[in-house]
C-alpha atoms as a PDB file:
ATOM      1  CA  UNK A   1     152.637 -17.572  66.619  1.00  0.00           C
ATOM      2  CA  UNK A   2     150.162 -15.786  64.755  1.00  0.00           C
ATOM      3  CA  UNK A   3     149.444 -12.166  64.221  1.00  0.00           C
ATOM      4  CA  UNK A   4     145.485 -13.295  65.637  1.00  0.00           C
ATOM      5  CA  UNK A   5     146.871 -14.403  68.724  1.00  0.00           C
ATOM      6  CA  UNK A   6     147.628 -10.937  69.426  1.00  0.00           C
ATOM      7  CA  UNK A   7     144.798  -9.710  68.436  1.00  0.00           C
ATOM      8  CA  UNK A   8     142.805 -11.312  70.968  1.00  0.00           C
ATOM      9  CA  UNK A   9     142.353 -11.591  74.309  1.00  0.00           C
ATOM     10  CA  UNK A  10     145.014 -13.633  76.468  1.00  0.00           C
ATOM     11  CA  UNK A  11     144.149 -16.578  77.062  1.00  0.00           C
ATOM     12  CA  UNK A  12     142.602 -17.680  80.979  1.00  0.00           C
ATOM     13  CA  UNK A  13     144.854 -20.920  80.679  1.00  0.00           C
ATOM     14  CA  UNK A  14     147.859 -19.167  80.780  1.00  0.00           C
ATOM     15  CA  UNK A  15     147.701 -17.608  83.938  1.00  0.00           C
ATOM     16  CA  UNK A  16     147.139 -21.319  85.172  1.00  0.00           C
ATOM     17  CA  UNK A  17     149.998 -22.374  82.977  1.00  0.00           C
ATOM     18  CA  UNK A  18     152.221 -19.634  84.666  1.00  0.00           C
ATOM     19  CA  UNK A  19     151.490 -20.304  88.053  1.00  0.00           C
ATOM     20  CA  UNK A  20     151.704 -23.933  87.946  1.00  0.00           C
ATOM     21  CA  UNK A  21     155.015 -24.095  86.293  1.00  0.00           C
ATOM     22  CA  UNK A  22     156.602 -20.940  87.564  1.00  0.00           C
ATOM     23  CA  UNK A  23     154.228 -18.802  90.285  1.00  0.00           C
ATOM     24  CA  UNK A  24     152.150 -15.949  89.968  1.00  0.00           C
ATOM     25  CA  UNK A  25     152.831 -13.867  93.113  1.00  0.00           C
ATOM     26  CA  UNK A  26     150.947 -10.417  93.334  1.00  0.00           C
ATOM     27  CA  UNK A  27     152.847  -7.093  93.073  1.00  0.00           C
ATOM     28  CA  UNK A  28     153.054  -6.933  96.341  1.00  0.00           C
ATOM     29  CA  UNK A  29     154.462  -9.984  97.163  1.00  0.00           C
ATOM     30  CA  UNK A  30     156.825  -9.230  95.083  1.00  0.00           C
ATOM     31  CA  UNK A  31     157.660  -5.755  96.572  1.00  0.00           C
ATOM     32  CA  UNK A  32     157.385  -7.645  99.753  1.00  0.00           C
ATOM     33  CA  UNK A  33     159.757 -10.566  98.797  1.00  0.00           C
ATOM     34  CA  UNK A  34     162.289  -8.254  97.340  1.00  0.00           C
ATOM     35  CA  UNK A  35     162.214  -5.515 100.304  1.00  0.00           C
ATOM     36  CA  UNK A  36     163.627  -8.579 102.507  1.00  0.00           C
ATOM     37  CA  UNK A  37     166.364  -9.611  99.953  1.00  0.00           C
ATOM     38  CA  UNK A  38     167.261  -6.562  98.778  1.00  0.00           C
ATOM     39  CA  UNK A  39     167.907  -3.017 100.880  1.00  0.00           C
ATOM     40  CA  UNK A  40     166.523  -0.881  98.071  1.00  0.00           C
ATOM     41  CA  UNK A  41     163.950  -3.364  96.105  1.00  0.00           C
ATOM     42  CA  UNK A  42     162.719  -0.383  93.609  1.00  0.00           C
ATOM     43  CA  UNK A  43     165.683  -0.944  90.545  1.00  0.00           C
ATOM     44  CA  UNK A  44     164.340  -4.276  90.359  1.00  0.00           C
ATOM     45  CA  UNK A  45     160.916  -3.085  90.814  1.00  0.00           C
ATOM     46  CA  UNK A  46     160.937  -1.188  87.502  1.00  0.00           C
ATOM     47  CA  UNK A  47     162.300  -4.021  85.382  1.00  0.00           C
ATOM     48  CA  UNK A  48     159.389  -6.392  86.476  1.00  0.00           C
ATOM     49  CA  UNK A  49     157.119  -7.918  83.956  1.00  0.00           C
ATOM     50  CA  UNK A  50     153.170  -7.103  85.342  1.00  0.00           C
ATOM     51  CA  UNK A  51     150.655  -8.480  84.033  1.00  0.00           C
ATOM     52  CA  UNK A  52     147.173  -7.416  85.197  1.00  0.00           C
ATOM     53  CA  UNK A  53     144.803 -10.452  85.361  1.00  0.00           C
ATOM     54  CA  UNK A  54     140.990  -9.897  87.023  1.00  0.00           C
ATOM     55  CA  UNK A  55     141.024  -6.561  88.387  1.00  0.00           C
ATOM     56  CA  UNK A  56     144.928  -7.555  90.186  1.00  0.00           C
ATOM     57  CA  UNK A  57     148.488  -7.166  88.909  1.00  0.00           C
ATOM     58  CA  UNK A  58     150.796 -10.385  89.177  1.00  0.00           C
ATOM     59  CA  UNK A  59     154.584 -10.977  88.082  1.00  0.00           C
ATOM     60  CA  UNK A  60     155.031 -14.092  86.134  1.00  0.00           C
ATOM     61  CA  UNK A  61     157.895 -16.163  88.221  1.00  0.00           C
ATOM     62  CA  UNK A  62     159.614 -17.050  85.042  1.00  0.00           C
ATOM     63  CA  UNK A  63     161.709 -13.462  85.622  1.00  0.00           C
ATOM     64  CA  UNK A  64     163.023 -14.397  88.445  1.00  0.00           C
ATOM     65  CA  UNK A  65     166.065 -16.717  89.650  1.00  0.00           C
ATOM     66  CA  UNK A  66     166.008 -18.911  92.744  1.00  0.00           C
ATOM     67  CA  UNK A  67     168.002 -15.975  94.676  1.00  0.00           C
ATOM     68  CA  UNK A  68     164.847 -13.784  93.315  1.00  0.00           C
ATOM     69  CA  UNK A  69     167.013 -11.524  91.061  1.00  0.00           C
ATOM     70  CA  UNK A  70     165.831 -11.091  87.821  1.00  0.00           C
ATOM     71  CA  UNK A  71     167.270 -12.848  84.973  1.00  0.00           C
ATOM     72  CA  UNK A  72     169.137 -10.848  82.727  1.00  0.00           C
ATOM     73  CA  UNK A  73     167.862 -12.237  79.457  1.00  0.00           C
ATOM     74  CA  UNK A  74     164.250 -12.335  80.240  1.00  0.00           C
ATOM     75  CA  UNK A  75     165.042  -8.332  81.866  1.00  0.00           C
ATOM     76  CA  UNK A  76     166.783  -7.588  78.494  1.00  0.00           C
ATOM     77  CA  UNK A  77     164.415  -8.921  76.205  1.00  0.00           C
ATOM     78  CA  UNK A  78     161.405  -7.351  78.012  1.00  0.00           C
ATOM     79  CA  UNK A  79     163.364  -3.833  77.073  1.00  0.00           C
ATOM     80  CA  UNK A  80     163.195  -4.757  73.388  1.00  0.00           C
ATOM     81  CA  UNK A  81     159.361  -5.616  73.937  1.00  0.00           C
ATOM     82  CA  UNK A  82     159.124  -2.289  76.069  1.00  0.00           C
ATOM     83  CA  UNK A  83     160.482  -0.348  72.647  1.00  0.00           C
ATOM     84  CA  UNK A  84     158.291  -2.528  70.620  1.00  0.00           C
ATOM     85  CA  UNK A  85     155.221  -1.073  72.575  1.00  0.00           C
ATOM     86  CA  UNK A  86     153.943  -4.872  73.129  1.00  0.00           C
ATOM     87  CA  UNK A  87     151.942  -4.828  76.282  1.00  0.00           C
ATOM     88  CA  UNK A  88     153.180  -6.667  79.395  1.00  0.00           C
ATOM     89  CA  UNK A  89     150.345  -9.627  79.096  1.00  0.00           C
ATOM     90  CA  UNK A  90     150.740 -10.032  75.562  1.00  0.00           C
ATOM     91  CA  UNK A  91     154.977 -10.599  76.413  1.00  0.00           C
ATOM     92  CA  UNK A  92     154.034 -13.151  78.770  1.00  0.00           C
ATOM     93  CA  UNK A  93     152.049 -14.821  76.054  1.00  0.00           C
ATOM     94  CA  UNK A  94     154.740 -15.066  73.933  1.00  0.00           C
ATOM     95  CA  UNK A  95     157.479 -16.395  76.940  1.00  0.00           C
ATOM     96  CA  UNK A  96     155.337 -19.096  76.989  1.00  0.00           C
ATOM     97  CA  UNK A  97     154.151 -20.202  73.281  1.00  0.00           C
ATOM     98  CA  UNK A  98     156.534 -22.337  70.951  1.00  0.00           C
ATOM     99  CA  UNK A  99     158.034 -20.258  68.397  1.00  0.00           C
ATOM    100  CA  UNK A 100     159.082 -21.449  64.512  1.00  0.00           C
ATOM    101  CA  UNK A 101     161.832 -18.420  65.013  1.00  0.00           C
ATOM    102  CA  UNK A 102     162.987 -20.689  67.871  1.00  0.00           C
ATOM    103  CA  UNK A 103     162.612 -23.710  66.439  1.00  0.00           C
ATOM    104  CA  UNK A 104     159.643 -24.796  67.972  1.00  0.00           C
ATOM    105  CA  UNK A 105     161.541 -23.753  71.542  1.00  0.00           C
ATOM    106  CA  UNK A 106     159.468 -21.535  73.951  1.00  0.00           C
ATOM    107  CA  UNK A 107     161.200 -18.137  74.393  1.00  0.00           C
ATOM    108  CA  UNK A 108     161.109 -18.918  78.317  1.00  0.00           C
ATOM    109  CA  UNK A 109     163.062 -22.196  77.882  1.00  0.00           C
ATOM    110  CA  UNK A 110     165.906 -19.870  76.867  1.00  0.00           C
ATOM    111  CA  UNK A 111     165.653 -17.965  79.215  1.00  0.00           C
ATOM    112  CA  UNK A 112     168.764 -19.319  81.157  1.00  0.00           C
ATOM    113  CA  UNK A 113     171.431 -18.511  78.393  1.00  0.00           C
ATOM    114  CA  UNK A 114     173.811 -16.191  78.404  1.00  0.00           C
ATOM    115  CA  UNK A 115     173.022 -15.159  75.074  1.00  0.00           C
ATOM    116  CA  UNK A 116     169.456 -13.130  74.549  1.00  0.00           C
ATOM    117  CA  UNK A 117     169.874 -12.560  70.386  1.00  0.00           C
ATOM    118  CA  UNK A 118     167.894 -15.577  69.228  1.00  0.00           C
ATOM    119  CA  UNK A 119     165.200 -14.190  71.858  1.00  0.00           C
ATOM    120  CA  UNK A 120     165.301 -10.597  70.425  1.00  0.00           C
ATOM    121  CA  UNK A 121     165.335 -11.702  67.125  1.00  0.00           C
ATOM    122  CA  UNK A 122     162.160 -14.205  67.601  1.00  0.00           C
ATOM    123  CA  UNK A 123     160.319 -10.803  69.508  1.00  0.00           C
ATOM    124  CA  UNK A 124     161.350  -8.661  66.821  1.00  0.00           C
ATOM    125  CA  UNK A 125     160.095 -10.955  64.051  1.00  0.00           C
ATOM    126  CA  UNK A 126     156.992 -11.406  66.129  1.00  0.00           C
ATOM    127  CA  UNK A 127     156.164  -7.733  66.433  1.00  0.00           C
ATOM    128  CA  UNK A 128     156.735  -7.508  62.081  1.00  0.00           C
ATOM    129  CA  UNK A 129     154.161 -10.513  61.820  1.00  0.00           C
ATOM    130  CA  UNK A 130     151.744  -8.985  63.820  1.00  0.00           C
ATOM    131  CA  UNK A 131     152.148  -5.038  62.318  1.00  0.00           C
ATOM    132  CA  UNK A 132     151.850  -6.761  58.983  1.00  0.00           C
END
């Protein structure tokens, strides 16, 4: 991924993308959805990846598991991009773009290992690229 694509605005298609292949709820569905699993939803609450799309905030369904916990990797890695200062829409960009640190892989078709270091490592190299 390019140091350009950063530099620009997101994309419209990948909101499409996101919802067709793993949901878009609103905030609030989430807070909803999470307030009936879960007795005290807020922990999970602060770990979510928003992304603010057309005046509305949404969390990408790629963060969650069928159970609708969080999955650790995609939680852990989302720290890293926290520290990195890379803003929430801009991670969800690069969940879903192939990356040549991954070998061509998208960072959210890893997101099921147990193992988040090749996905640090890819965010971390992204984040040099694009302050370069």
């Amino acid at each position: 991924m390019t140091a350009n694509l950063y530099r620009s605005p997101v994309p419209e298609q990948l909101w499409d993308r996101i919802r067709e292949e793993f949901t878009l709820p609103t905030l609030e569905q989430v807070r909803e959805r999470l307030a009936a699993v879960h007795e005290d939803p807020e922990p999970s609450m602060r770990q979510l990846v928003r992304v603010f799309v057309d005046d509305q905030t949404y969390c990408p369904g790629f963060q969650f598991r069928t159970d609708l916990s969080l999955s650790p990797v995609v939680v852990r890695v989302f720290e890293r991009a926290m520290q990195l200062r890379i803003p929430h829409n801009y991670f969800a960009l690069w969940m879903m773009v192939r990356s040549p640190a991954l070998q061509g892989r998208r960072p959210v078709d890893l997101k099921d290992g147990v193992d988040p270091a090749p996905l640090l490592a890819a965010l971390d190299r992204v984040r040099a690229d694009v302050a370069a």
